[in-house]
N, C-alpha and C. Protein backbone atom coordinates (compact mmCIF):
# COMPACT_ATOMS: atom_id res chain seq x y z
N UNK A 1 15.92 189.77 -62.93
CA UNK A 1 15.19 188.77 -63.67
C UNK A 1 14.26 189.46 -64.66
N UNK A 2 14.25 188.67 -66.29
CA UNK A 2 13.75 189.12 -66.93
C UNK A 2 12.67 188.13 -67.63
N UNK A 3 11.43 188.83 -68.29
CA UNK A 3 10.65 187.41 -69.33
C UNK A 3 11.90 187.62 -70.85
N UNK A 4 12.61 186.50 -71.43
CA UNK A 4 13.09 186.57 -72.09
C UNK A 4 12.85 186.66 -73.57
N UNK A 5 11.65 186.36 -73.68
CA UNK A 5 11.05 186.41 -74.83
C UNK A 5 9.75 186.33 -75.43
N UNK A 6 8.76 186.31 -76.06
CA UNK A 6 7.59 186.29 -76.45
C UNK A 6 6.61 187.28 -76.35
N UNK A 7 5.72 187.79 -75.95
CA UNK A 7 4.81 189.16 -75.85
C UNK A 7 4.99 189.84 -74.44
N UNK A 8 5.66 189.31 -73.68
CA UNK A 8 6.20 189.97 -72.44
C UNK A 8 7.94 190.44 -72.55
N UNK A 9 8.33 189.95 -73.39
CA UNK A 9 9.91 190.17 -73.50
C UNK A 9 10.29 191.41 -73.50
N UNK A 10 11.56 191.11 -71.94
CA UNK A 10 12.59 192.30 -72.03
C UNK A 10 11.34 192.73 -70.21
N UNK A 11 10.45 192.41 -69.86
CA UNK A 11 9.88 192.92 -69.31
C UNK A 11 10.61 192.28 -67.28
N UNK A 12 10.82 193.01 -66.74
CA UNK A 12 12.01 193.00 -65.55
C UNK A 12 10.57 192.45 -64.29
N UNK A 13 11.00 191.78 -64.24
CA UNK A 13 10.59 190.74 -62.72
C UNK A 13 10.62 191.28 -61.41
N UNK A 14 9.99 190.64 -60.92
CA UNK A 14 9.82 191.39 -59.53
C UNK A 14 11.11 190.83 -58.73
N UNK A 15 12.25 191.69 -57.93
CA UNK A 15 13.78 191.37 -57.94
C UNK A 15 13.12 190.41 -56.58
N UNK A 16 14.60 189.32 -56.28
CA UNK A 16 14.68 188.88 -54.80
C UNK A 16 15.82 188.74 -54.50
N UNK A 17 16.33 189.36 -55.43
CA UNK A 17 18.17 189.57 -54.80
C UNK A 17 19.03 188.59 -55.12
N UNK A 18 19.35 187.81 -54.23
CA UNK A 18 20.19 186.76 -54.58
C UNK A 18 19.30 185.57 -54.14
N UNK A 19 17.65 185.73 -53.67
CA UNK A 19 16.89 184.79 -53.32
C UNK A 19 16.71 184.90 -51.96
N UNK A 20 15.97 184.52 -51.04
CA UNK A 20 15.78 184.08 -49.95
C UNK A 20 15.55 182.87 -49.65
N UNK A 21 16.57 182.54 -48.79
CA UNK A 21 16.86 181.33 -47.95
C UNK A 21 15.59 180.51 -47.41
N UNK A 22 14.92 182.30 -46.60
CA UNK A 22 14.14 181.18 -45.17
C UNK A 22 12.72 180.85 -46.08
N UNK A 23 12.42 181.90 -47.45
CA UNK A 23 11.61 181.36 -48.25
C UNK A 23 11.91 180.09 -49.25
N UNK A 24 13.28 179.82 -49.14
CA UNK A 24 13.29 178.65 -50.22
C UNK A 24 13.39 179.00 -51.74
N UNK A 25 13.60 180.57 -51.71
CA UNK A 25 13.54 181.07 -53.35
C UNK A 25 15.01 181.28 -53.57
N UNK A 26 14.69 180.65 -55.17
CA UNK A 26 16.26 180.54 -55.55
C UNK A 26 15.60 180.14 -56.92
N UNK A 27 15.32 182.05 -57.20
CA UNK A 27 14.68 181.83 -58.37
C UNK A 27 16.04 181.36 -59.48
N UNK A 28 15.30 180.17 -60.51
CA UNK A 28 16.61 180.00 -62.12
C UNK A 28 16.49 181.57 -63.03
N UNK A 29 18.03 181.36 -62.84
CA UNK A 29 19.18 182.45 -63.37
C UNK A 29 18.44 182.64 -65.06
N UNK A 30 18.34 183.80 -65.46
CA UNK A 30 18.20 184.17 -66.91
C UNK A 30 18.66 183.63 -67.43
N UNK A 31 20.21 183.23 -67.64
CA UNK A 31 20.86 182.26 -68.33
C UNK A 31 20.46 180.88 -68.47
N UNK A 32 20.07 180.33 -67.83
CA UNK A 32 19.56 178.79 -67.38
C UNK A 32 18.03 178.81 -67.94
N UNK A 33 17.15 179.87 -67.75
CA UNK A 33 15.63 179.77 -68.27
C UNK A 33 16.05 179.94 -69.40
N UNK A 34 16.78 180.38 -70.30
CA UNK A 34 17.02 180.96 -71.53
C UNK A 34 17.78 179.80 -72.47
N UNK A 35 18.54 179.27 -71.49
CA UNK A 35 19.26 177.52 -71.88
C UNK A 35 17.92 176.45 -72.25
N UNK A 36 16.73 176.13 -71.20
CA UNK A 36 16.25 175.74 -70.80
C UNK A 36 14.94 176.13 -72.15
N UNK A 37 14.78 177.11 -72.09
CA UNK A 37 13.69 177.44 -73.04
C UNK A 37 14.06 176.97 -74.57
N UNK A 38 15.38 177.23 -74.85
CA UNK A 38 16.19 177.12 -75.91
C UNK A 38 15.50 175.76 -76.47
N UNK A 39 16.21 175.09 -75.53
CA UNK A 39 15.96 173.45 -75.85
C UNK A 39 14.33 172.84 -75.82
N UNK A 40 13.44 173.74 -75.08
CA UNK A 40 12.27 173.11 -75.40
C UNK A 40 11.48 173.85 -76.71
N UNK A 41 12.84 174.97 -77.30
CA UNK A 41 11.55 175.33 -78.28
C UNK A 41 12.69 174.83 -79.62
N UNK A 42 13.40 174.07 -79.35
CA UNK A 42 14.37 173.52 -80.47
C UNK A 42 14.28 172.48 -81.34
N UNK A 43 12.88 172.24 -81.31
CA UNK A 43 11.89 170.72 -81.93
C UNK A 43 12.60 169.45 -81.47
N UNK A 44 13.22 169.17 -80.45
CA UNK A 44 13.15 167.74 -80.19
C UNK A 44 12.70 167.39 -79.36
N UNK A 45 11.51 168.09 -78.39
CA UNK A 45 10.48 168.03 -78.06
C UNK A 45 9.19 168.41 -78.74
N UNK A 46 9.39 168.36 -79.82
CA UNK A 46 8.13 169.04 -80.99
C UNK A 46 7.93 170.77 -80.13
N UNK A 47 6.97 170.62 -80.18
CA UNK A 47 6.64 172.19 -79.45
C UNK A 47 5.48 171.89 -78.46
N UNK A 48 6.19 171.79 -77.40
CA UNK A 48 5.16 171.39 -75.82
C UNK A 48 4.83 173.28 -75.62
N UNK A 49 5.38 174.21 -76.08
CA UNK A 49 4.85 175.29 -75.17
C UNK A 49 3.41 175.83 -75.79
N UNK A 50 3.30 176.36 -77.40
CA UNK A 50 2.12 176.66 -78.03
C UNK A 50 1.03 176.27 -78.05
N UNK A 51 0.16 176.66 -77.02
CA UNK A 51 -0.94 176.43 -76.65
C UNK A 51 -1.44 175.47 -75.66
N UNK A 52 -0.11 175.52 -74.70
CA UNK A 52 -0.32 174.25 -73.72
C UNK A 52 -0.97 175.21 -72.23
N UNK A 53 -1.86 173.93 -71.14
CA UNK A 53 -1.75 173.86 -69.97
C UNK A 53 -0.60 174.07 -69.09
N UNK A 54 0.10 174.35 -68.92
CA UNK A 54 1.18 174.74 -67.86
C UNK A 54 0.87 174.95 -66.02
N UNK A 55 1.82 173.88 -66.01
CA UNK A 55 1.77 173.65 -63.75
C UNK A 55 3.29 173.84 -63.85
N UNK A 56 3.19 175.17 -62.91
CA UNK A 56 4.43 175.11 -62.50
C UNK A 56 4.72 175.38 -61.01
N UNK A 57 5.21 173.56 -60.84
CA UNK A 57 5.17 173.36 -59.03
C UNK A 57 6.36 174.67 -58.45
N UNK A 58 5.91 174.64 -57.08
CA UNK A 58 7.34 175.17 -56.72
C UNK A 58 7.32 176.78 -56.90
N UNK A 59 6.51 177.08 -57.84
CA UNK A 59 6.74 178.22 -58.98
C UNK A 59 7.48 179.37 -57.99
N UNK A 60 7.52 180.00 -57.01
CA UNK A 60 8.95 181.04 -56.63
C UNK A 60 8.52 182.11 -56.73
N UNK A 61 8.83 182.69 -58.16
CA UNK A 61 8.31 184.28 -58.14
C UNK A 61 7.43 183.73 -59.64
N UNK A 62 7.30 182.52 -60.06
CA UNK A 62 6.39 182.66 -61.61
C UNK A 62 7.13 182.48 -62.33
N UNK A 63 8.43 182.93 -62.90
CA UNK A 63 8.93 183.09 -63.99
C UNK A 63 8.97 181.95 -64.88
N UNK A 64 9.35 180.81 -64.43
CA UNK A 64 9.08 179.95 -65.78
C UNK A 64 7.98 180.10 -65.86
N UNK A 65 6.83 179.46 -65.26
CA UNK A 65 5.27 179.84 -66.11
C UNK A 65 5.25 181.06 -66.73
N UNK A 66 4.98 182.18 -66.05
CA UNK A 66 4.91 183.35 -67.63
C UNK A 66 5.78 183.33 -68.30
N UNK A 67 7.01 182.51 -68.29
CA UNK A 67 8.15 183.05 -69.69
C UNK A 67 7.53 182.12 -70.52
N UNK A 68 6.63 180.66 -70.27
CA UNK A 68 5.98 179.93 -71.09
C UNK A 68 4.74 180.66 -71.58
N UNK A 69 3.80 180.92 -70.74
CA UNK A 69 2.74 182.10 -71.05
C UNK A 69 3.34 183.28 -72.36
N UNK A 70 4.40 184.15 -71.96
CA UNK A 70 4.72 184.74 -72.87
C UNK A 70 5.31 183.85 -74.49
N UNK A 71 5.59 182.64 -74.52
CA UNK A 71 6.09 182.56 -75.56
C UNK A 71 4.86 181.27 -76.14
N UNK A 72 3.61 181.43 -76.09
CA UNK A 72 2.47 181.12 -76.11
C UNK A 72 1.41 179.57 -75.36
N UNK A 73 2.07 180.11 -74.12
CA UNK A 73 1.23 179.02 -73.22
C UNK A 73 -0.22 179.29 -73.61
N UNK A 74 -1.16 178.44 -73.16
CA UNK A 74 -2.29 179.10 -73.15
C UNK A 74 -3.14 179.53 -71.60
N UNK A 75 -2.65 178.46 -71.23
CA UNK A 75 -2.61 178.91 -68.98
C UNK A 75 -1.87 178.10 -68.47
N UNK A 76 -1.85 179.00 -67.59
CA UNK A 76 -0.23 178.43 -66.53
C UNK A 76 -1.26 178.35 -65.12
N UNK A 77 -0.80 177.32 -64.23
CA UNK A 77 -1.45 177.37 -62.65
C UNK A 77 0.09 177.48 -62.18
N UNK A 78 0.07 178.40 -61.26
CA UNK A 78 1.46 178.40 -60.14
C UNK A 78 0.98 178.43 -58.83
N UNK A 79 1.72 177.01 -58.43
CA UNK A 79 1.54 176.45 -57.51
C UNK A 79 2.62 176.97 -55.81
N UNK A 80 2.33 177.70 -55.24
CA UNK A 80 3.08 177.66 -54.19
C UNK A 80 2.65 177.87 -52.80
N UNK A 81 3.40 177.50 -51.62
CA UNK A 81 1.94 177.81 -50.08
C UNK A 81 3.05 178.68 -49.88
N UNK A 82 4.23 179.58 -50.16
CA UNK A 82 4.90 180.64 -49.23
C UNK A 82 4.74 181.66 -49.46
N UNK A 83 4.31 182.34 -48.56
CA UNK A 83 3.98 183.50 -47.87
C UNK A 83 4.36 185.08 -49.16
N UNK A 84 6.44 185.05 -49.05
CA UNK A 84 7.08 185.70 -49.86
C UNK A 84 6.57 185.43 -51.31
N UNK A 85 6.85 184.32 -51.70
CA UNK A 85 6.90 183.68 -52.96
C UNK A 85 5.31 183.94 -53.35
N UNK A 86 4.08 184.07 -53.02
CA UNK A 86 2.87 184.12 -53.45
C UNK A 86 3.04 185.98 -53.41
N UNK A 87 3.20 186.44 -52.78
CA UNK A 87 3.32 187.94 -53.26
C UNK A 87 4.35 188.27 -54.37
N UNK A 88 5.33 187.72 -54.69
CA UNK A 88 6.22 187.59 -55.85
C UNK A 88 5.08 187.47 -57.18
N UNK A 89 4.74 186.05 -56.75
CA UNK A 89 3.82 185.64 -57.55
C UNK A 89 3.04 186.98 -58.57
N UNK A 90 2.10 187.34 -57.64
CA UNK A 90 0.96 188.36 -57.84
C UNK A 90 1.31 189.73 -58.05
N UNK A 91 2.63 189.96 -58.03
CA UNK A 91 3.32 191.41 -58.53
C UNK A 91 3.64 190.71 -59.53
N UNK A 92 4.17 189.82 -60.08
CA UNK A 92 4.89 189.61 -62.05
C UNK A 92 3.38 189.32 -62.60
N UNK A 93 2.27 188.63 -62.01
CA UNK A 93 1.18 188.47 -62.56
C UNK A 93 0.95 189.79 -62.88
N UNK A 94 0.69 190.70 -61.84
CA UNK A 94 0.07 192.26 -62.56
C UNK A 94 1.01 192.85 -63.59
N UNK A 95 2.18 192.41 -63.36
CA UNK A 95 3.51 193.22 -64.44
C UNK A 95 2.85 192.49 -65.54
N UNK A 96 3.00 191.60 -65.91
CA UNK A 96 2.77 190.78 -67.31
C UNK A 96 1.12 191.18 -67.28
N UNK A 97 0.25 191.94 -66.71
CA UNK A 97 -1.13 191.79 -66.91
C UNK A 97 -1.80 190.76 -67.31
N UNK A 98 -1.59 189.80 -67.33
CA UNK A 98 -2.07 188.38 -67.43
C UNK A 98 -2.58 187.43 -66.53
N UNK A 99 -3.63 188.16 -65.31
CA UNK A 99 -4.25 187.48 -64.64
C UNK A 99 -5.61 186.57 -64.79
N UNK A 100 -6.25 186.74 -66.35
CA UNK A 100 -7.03 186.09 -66.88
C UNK A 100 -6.62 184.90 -67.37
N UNK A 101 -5.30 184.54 -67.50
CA UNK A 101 -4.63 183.74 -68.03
C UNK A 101 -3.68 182.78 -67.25
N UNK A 102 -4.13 183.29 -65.56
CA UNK A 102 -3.46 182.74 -64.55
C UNK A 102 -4.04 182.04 -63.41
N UNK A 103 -3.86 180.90 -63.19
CA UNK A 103 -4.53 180.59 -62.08
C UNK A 103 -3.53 180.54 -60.58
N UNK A 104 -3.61 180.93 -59.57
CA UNK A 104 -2.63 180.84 -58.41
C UNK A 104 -3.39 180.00 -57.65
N UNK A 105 -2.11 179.08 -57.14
CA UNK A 105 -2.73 178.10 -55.93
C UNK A 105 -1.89 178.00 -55.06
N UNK A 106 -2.70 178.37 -53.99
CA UNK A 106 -1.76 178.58 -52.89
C UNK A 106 -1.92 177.22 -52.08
N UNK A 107 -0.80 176.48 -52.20
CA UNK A 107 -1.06 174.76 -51.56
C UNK A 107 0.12 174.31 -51.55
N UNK A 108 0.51 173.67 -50.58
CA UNK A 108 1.77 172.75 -50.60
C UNK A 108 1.50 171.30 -51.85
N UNK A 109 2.75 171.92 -52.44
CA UNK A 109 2.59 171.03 -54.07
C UNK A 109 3.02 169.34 -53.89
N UNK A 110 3.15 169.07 -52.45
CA UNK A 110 3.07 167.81 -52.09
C UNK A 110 2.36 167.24 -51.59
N UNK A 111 1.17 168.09 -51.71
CA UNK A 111 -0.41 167.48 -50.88
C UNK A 111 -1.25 168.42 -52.06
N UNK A 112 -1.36 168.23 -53.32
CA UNK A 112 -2.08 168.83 -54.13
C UNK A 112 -3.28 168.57 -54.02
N UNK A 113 -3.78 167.46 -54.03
CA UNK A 113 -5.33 166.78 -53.94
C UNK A 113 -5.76 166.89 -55.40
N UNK A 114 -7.08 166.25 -56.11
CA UNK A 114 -7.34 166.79 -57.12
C UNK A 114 -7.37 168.02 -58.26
N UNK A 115 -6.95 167.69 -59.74
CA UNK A 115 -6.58 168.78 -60.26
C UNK A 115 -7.16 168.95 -61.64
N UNK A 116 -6.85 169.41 -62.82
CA UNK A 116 -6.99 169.06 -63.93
C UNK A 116 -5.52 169.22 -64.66
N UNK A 117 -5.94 168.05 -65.83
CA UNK A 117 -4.57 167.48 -66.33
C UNK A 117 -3.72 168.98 -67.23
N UNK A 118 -2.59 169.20 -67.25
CA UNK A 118 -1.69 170.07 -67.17
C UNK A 118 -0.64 169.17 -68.84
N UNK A 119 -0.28 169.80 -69.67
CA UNK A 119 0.40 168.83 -70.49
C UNK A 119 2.08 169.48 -70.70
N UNK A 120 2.45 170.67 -69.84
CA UNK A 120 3.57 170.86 -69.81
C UNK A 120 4.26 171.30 -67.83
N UNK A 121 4.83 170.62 -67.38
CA UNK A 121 5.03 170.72 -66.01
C UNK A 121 6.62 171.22 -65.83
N UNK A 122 6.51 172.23 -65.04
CA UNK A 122 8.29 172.76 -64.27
C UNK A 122 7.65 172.46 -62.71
N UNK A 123 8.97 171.66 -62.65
CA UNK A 123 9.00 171.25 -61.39
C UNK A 123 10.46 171.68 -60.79
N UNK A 124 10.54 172.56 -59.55
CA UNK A 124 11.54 173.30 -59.09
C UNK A 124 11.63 173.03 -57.76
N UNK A 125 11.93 172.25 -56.99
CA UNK A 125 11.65 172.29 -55.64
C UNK A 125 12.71 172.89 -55.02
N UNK A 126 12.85 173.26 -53.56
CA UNK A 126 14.23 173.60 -52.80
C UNK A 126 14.72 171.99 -53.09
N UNK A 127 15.92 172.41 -53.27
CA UNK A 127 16.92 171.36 -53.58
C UNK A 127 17.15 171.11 -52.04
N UNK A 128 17.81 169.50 -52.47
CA UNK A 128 18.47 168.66 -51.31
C UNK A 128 17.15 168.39 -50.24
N UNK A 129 15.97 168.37 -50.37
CA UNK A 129 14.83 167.90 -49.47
C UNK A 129 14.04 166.33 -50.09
N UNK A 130 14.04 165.98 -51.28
CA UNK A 130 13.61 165.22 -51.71
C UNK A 130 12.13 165.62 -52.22
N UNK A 131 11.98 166.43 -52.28
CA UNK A 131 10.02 166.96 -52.74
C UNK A 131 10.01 167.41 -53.88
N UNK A 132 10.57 166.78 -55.18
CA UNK A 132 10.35 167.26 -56.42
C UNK A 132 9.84 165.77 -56.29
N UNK A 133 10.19 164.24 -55.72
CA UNK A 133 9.01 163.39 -55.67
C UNK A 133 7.98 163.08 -55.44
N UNK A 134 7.97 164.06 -54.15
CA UNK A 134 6.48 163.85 -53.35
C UNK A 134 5.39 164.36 -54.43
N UNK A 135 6.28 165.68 -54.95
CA UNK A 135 5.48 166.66 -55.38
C UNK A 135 4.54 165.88 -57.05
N UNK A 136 5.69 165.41 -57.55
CA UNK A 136 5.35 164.78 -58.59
C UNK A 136 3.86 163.49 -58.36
N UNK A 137 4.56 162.63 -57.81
CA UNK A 137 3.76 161.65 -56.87
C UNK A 137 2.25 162.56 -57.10
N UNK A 138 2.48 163.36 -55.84
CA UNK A 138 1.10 164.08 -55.56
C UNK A 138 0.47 164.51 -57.14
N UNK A 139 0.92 165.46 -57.99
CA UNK A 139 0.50 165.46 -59.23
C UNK A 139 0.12 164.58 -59.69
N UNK A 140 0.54 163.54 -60.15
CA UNK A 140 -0.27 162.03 -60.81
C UNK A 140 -1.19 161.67 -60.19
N UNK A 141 -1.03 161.01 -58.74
CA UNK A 141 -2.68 161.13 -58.12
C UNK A 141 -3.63 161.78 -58.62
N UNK A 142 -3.13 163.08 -58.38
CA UNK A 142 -4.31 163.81 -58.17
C UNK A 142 -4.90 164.18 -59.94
N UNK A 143 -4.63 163.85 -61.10
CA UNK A 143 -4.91 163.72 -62.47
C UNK A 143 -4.07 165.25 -62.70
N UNK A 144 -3.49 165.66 -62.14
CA UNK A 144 -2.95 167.20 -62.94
C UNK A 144 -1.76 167.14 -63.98
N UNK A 145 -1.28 166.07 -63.96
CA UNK A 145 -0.01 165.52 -65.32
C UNK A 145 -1.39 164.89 -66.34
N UNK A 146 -1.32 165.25 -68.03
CA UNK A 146 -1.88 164.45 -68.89
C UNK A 146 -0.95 163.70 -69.37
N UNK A 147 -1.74 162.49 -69.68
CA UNK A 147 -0.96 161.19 -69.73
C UNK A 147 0.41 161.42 -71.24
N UNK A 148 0.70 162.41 -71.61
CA UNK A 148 1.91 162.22 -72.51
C UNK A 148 2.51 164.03 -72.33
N UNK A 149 2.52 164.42 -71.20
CA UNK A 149 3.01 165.72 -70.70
C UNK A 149 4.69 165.25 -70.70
N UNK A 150 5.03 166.53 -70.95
CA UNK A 150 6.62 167.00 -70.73
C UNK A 150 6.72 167.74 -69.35
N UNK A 151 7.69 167.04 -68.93
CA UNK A 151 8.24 167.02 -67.37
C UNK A 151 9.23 167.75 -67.20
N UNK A 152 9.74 169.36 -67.07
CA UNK A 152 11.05 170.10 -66.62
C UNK A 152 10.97 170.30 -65.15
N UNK A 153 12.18 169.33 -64.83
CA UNK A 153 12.40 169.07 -63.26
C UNK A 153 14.23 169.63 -62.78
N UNK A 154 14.03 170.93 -62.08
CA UNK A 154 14.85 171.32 -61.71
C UNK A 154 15.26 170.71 -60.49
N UNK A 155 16.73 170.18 -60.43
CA UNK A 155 17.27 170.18 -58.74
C UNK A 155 18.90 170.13 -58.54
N UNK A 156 19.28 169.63 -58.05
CA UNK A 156 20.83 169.70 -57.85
C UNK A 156 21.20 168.08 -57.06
N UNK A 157 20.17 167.33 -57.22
CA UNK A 157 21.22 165.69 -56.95
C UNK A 157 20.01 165.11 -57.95
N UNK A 158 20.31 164.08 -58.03
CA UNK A 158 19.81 163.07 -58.32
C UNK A 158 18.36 162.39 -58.45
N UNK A 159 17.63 162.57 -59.29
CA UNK A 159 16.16 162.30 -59.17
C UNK A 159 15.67 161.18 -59.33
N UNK A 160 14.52 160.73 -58.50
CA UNK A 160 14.27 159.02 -58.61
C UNK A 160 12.84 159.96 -59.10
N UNK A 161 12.89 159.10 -60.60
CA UNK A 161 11.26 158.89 -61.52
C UNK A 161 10.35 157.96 -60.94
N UNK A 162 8.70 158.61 -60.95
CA UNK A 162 7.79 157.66 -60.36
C UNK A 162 7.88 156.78 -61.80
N UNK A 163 7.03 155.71 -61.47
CA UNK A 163 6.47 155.16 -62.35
C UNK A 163 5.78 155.78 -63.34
N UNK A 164 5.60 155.47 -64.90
CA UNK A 164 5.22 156.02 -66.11
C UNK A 164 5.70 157.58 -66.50
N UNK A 165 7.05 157.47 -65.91
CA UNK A 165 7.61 159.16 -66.05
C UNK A 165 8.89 158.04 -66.99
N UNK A 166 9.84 158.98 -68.11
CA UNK A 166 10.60 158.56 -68.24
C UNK A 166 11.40 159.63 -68.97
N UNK A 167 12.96 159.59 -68.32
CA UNK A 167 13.80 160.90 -68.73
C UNK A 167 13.98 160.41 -70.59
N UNK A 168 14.16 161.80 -70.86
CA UNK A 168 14.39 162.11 -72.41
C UNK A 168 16.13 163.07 -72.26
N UNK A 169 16.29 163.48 -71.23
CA UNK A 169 17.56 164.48 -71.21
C UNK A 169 17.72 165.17 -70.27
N UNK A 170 19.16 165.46 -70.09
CA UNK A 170 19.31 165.80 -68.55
C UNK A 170 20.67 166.55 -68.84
N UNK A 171 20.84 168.15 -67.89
CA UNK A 171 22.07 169.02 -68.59
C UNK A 171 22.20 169.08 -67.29
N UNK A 172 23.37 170.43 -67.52
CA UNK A 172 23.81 170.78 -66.17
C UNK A 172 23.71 172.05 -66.49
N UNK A 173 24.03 172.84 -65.26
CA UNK A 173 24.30 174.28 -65.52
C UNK A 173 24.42 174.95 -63.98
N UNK A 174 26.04 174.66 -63.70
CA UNK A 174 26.67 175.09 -62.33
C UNK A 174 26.37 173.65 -62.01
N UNK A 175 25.65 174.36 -60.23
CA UNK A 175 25.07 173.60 -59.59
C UNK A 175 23.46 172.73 -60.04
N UNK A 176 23.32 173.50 -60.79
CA UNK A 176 21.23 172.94 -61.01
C UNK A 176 21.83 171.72 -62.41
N UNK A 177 20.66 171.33 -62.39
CA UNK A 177 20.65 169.90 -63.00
C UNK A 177 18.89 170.16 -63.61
N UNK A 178 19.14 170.74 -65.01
CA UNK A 178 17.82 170.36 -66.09
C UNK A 178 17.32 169.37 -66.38
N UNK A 179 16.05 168.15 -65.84
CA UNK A 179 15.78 167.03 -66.71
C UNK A 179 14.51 167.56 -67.30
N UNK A 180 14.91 166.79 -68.72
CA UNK A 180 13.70 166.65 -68.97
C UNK A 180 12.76 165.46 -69.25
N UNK A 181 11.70 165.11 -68.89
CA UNK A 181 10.90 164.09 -68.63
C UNK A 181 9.35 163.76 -69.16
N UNK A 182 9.14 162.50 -69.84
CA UNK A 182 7.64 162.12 -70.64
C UNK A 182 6.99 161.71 -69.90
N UNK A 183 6.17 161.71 -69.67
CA UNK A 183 4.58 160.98 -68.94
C UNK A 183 4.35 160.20 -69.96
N UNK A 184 4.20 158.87 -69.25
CA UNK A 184 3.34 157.83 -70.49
C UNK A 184 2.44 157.33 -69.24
N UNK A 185 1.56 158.28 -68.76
CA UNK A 185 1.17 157.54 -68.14
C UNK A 185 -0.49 157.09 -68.17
């Protein structure tokens, strides 16, 4: 795994192999962040990354948040409570040296509790559990979505939108399933 582009580009990730299971990591493939980035920096989302808030639930080892960071987020929070995945975390944070620019939260992203509003969100959950809703859910409560944020929600079935979320586009790639999603809320 690599940051694919912006002031970190070309810069190699902290490896997890083919992922771990009992952690739930299954970090997205270079190809797919690189699909994925493509299209959000392709103006038909205007440009959600330059100079945005960034939550990225789920976050794994980080990589979508710093590949947004690198291609000019302005802060990213990565959200995760596992064990593996928060030391992932904090080794690509020191690789990218961008811990001034990072906030880590170590919390189950389906019991977030209060937050501050976030205007670009990746949402990645382990697939096939249903907690890219909870998780979402929990975000709106708690104010960490701003009310006209862009929503990238990774999973592999079928996603039920809360209320004031509404899909704009939805790909494939293999097994994973890209939406992307507006907050009007």
């Amino acid at each position: 795994m690599r940051i694919i582009a912006g002031r970190f580009r070309g810069l190699a990730l902290a490896s997890v192999g083919k992922g771990d299971a009992g952690a739930h990591l299954r970090p997205t493939t270079d190809r797919v962040r690189e699909s994925l980035f493509s299209m959000l920096t392709g103006g038909r989302f205007g440009d959600p990354i330059e100079g945005a808030r960034v939550l990225d639930l789920f976050a794994g080892t980080g990589a979508l948040g710093l590949e947004a960071l690198s291609r000019g987020a302005a802060r990213v929070t990565l959200v995760d409570d596992g064990r593996k995945a928060l030391s992932l975390i904090r080794e690509n944070v020191a690789k990218c040296r961008c811990s001034d620019e990072v906030t880590i939260v170590k919390r189950d992203a389906t019991r977030l509790g209060d937050g501050q509003a976030h205007n670009l969100i990746f949402l990645d959950p382990p697939y096939g559990k249903a907690l890219g809703e909870k998780a979402l859910n929990a975000a709106i409560k708690g104010g960490w979505i701003a009310a006209d944020a862009l929503i990238v929600w990774e999973d592999n079935a079928a996603i039920e939108l809360p209320d004031g979320i509404e899909l704009l586009d939805s790909r494939r790639y293999g097994d994973t399933v890209i939406s992307i999603c507006e907050a009007s809320l």
